[in-house]
C-alpha atoms as a PDB file:
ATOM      1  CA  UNK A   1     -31.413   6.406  -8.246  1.00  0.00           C
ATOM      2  CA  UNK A   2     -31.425   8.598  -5.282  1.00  0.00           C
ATOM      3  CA  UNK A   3     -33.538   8.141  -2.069  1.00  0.00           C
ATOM      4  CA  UNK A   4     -36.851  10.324  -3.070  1.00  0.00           C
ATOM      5  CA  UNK A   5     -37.622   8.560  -6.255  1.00  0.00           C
ATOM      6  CA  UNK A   6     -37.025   5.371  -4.309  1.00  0.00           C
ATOM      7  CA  UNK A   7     -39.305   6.245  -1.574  1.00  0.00           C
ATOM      8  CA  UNK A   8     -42.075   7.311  -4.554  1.00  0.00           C
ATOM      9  CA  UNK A   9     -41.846   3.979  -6.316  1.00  0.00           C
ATOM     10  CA  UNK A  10     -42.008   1.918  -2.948  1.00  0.00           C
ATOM     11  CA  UNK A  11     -45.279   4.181  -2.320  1.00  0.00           C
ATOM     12  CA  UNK A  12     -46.547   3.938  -5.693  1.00  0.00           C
ATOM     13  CA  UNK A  13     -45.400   0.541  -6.067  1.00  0.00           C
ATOM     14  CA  UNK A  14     -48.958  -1.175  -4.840  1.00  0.00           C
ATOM     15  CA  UNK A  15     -51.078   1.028  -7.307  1.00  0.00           C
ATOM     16  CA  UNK A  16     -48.387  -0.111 -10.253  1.00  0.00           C
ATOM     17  CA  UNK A  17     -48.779  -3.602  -9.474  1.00  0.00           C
ATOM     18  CA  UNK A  18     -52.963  -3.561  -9.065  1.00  0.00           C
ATOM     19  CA  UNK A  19     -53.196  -1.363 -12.696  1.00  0.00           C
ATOM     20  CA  UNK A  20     -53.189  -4.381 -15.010  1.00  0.00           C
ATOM     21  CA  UNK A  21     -55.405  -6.382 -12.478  1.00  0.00           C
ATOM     22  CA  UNK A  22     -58.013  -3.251 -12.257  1.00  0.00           C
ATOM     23  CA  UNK A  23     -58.549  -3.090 -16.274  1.00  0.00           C
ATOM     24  CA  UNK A  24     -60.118  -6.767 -16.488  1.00  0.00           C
ATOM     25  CA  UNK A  25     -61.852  -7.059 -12.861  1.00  0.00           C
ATOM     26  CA  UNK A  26     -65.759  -6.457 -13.077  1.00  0.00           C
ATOM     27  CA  UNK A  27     -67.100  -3.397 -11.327  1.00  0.00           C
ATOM     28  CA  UNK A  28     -69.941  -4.577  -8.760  1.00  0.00           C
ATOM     29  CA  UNK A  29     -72.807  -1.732  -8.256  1.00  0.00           C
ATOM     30  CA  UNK A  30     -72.919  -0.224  -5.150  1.00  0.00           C
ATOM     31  CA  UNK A  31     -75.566  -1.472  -2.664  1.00  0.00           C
ATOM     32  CA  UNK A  32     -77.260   1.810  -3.440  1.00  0.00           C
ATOM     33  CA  UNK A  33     -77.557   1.287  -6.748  1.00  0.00           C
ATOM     34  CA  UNK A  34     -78.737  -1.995  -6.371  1.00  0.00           C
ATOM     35  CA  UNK A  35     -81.370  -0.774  -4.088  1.00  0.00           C
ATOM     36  CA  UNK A  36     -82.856   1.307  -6.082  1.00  0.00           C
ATOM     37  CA  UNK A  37     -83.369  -0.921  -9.192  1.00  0.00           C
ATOM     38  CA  UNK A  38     -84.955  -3.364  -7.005  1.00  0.00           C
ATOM     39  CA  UNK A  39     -87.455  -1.254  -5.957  1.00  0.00           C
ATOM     40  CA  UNK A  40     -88.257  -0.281  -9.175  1.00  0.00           C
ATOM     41  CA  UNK A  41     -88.207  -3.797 -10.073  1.00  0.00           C
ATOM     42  CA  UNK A  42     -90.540  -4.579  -7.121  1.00  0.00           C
ATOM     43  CA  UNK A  43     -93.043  -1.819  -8.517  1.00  0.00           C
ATOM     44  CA  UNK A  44     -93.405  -3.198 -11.815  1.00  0.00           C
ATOM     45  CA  UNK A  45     -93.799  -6.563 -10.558  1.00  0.00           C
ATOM     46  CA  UNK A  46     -96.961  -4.871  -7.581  1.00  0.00           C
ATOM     47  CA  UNK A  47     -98.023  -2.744 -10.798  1.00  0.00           C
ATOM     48  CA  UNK A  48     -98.432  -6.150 -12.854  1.00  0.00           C
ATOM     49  CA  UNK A  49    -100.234  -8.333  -9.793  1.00  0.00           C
ATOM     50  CA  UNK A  50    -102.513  -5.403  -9.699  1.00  0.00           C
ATOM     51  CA  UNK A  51    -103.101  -5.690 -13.055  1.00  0.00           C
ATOM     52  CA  UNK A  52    -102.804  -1.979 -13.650  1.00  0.00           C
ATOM     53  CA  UNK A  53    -102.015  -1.645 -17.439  1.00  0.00           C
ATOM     54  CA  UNK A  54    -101.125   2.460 -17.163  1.00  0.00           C
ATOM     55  CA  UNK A  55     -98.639   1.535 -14.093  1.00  0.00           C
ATOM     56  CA  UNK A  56     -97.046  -1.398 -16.044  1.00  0.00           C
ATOM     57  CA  UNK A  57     -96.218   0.453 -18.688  1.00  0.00           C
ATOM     58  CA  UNK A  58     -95.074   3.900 -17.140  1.00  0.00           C
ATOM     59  CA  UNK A  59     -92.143   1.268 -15.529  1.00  0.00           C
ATOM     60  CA  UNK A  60     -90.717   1.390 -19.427  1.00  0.00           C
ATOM     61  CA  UNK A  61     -91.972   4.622 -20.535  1.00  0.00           C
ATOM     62  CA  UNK A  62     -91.389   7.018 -17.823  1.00  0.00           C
ATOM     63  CA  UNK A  63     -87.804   7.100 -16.775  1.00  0.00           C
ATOM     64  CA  UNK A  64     -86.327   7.963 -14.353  1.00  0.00           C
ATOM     65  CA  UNK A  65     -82.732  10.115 -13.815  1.00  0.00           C
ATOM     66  CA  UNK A  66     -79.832   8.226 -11.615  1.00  0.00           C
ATOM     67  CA  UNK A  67     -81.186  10.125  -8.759  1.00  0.00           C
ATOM     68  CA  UNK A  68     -84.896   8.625  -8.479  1.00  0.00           C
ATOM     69  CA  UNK A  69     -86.356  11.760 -10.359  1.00  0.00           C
ATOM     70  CA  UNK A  70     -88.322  11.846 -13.055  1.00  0.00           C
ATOM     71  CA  UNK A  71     -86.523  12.315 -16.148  1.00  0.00           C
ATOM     72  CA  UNK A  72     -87.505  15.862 -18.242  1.00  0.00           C
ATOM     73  CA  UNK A  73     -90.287  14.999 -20.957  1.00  0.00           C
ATOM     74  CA  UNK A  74     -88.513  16.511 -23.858  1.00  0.00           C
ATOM     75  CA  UNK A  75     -84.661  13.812 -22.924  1.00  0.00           C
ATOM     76  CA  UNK A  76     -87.260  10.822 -22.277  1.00  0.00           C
ATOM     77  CA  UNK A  77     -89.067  11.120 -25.620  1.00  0.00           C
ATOM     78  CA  UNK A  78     -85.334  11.613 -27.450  1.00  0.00           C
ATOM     79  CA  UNK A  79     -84.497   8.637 -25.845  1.00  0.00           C
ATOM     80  CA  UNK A  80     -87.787   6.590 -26.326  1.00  0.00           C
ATOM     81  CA  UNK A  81     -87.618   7.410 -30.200  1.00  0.00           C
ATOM     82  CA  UNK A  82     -83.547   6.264 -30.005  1.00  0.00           C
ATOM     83  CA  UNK A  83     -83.752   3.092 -27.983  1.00  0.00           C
ATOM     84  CA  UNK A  84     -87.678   2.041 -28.160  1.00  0.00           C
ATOM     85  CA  UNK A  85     -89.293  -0.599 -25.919  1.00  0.00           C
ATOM     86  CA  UNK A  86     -89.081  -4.302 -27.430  1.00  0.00           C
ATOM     87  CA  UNK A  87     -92.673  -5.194 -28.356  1.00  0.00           C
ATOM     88  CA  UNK A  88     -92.804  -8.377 -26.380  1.00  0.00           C
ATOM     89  CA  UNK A  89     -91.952  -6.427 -23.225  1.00  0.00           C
ATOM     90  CA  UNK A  90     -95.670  -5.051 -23.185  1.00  0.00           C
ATOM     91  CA  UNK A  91     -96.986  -8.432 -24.466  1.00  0.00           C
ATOM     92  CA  UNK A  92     -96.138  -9.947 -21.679  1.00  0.00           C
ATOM     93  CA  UNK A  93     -98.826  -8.026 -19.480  1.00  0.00           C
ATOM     94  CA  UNK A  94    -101.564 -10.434 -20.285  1.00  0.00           C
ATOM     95  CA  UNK A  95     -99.851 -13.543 -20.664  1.00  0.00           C
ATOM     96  CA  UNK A  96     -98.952 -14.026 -16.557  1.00  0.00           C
ATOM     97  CA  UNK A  97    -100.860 -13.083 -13.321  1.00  0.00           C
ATOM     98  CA  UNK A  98    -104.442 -12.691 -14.657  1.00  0.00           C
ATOM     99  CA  UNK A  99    -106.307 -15.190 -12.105  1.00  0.00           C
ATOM    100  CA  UNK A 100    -106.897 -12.460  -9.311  1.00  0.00           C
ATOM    101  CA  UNK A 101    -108.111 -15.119  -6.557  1.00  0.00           C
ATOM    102  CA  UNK A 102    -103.943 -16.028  -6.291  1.00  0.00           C
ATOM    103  CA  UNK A 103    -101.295 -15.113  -4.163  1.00  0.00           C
ATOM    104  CA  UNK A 104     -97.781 -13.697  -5.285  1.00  0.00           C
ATOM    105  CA  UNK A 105     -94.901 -12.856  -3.900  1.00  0.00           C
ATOM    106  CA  UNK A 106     -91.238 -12.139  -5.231  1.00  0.00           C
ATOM    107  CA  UNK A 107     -89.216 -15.205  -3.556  1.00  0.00           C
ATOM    108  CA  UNK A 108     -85.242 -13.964  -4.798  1.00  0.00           C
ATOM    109  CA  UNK A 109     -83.997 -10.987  -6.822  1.00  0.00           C
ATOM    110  CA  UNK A 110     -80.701 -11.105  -8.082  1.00  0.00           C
ATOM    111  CA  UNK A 111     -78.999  -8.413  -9.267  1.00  0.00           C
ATOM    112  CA  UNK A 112     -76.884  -9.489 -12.404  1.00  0.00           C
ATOM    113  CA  UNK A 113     -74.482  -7.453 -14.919  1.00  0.00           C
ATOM    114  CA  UNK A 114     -77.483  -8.984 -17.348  1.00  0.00           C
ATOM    115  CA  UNK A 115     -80.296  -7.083 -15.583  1.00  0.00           C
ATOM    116  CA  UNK A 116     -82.456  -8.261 -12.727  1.00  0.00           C
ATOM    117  CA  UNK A 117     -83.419 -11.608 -12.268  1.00  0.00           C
ATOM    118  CA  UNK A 118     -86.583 -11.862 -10.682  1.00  0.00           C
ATOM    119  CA  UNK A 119     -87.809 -15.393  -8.941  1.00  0.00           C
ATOM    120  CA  UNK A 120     -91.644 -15.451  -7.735  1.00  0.00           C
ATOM    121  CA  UNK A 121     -94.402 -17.765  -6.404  1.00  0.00           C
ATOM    122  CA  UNK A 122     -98.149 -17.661  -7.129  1.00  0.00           C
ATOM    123  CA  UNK A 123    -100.951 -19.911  -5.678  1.00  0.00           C
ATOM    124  CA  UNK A 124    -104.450 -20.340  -4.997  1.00  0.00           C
ATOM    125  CA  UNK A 125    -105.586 -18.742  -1.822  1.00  0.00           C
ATOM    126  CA  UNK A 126    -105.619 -21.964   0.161  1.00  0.00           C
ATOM    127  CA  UNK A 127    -102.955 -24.525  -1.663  1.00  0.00           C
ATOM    128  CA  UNK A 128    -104.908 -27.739  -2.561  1.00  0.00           C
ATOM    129  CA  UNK A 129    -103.285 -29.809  -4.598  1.00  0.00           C
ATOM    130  CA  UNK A 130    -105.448 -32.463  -5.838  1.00  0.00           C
ATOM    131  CA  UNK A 131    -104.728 -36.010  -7.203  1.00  0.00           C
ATOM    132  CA  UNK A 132    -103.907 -34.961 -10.733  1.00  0.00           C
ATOM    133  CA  UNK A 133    -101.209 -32.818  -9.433  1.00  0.00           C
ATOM    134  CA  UNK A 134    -103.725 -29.506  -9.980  1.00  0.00           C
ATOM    135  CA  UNK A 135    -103.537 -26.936  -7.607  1.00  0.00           C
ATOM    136  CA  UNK A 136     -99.981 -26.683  -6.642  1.00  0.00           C
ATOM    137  CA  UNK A 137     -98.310 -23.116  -6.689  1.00  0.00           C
ATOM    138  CA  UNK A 138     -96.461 -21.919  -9.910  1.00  0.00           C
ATOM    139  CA  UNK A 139     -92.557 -20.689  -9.621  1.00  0.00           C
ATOM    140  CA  UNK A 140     -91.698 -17.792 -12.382  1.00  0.00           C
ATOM    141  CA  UNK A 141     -88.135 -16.813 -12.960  1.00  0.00           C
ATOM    142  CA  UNK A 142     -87.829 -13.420 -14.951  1.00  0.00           C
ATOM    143  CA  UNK A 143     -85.052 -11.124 -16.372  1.00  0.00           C
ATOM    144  CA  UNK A 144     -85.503  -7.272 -16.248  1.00  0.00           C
ATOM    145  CA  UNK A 145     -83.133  -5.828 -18.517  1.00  0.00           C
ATOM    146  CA  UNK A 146     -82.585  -2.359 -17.013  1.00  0.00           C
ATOM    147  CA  UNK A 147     -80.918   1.355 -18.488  1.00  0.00           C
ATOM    148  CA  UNK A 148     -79.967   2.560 -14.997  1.00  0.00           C
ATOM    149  CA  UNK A 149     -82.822   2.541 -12.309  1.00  0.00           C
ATOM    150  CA  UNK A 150     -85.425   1.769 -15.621  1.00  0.00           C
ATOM    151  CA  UNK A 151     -86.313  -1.333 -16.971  1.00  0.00           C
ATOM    152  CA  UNK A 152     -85.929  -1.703 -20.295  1.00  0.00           C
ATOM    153  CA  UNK A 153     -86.944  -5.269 -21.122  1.00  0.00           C
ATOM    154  CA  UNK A 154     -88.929  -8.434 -19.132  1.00  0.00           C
ATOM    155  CA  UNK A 155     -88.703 -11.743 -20.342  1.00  0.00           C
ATOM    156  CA  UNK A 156     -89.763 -15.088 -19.229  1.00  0.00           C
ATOM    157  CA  UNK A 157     -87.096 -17.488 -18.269  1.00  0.00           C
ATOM    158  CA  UNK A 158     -89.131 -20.283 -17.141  1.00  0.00           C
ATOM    159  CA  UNK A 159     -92.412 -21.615 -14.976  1.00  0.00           C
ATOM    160  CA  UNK A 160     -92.818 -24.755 -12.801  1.00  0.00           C
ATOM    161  CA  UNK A 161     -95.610 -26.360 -10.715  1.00  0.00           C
ATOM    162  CA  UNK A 162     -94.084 -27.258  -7.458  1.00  0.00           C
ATOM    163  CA  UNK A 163     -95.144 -28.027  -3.963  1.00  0.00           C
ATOM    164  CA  UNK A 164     -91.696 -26.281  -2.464  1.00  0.00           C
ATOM    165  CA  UNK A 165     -92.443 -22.513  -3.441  1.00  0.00           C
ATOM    166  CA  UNK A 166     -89.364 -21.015  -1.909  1.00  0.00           C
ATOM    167  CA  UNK A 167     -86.760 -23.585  -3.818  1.00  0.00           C
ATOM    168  CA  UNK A 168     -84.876 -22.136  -6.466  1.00  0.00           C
ATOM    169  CA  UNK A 169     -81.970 -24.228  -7.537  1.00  0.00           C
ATOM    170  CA  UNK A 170     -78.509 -23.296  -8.265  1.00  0.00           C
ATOM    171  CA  UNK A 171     -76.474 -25.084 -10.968  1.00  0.00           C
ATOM    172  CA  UNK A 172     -72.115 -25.450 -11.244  1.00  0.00           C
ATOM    173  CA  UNK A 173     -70.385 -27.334 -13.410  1.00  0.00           C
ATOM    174  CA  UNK A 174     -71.587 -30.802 -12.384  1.00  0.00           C
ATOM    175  CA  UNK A 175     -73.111 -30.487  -9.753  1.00  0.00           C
ATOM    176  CA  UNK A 176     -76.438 -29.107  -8.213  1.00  0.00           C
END
């Protein structure tokens, strides 16, 4: 082996070596990307507290292109007849957030390979929680399935009454 070839393979040699490593490591999305499905998450979620039916629903039926533009007419229908919006996504409208005298507020978003987990509180105006444990705020946890910056899917994960609105709990293997 002569000199040059050595000198290509002892350049070459650290993007050899990472090759196998690169085909089974998960791609994270950039912070952009990120970014920009929260904030459409965040408008479905204001859309839904508002209890505006027309903006719910646009969320899942008026997509959007990887840019933040709204995709042509014509491509979202083809795509809406291909891949069409689970019924229980728009059943969920009226099951959650229809006392309009409480508070909400997204406490933790988490961006997952899964789609968007969404954490938030909701409580009376002035928390009173009386003797028979009434009254104390409500945590919801949420996944958002998304199809680039649009959701696709919301379902409900879970709801607790707690006086410790911000807690959210992570579980490991044994521990807490």
């Amino acid at each position: 082996m002569d000199r040059r070839t050595l000198l290509a393979l002892a350049a070459s040699f650290p993007a050899l070596v990472a090759a196998p490593a690169a085909a089974c490591s998960v791609a994270l999305k950039s912070p952009r990307a990120s970014g920009l499905e929260n904030q459409q998450v965040r408008k479905l979620f204001e859309a839904w507290w508002d209890r505006d039916a027309v903006k719910f629903r646009a969320a899942f039926t008026q997509p959007l292109m990887a840019d933040g533009t709204l995709m042509d007419p014509k491509l979202a229908s083809g795509l809406r007849s291909a891949n069409p919006i689970p019924p229980e996504t728009l059943a969920i409208f009226p099951r959650f957030f229809t006392d309009e005298r409480k508070t909400r507020r997204l406490t933790l978003i988490v961006n997952t390979g899964a789609g968007v987990l969404v954490a938030c509180s909701e409580n009376d105006l002035s928390t009173d929680i009386q003797p028979d444990c009434s009254g104390m705020p409500k945590l919801h946890l949420f996944l958002v399935a998304m199809s680039g910056l649009n959701p696709r899917s919301i379902t409900h994960l879970a709801s607790a009454d707690t006086v410790e609105v911000d807690k959210f709990s992570i579980w490991t293997e044994g521990s807490a």
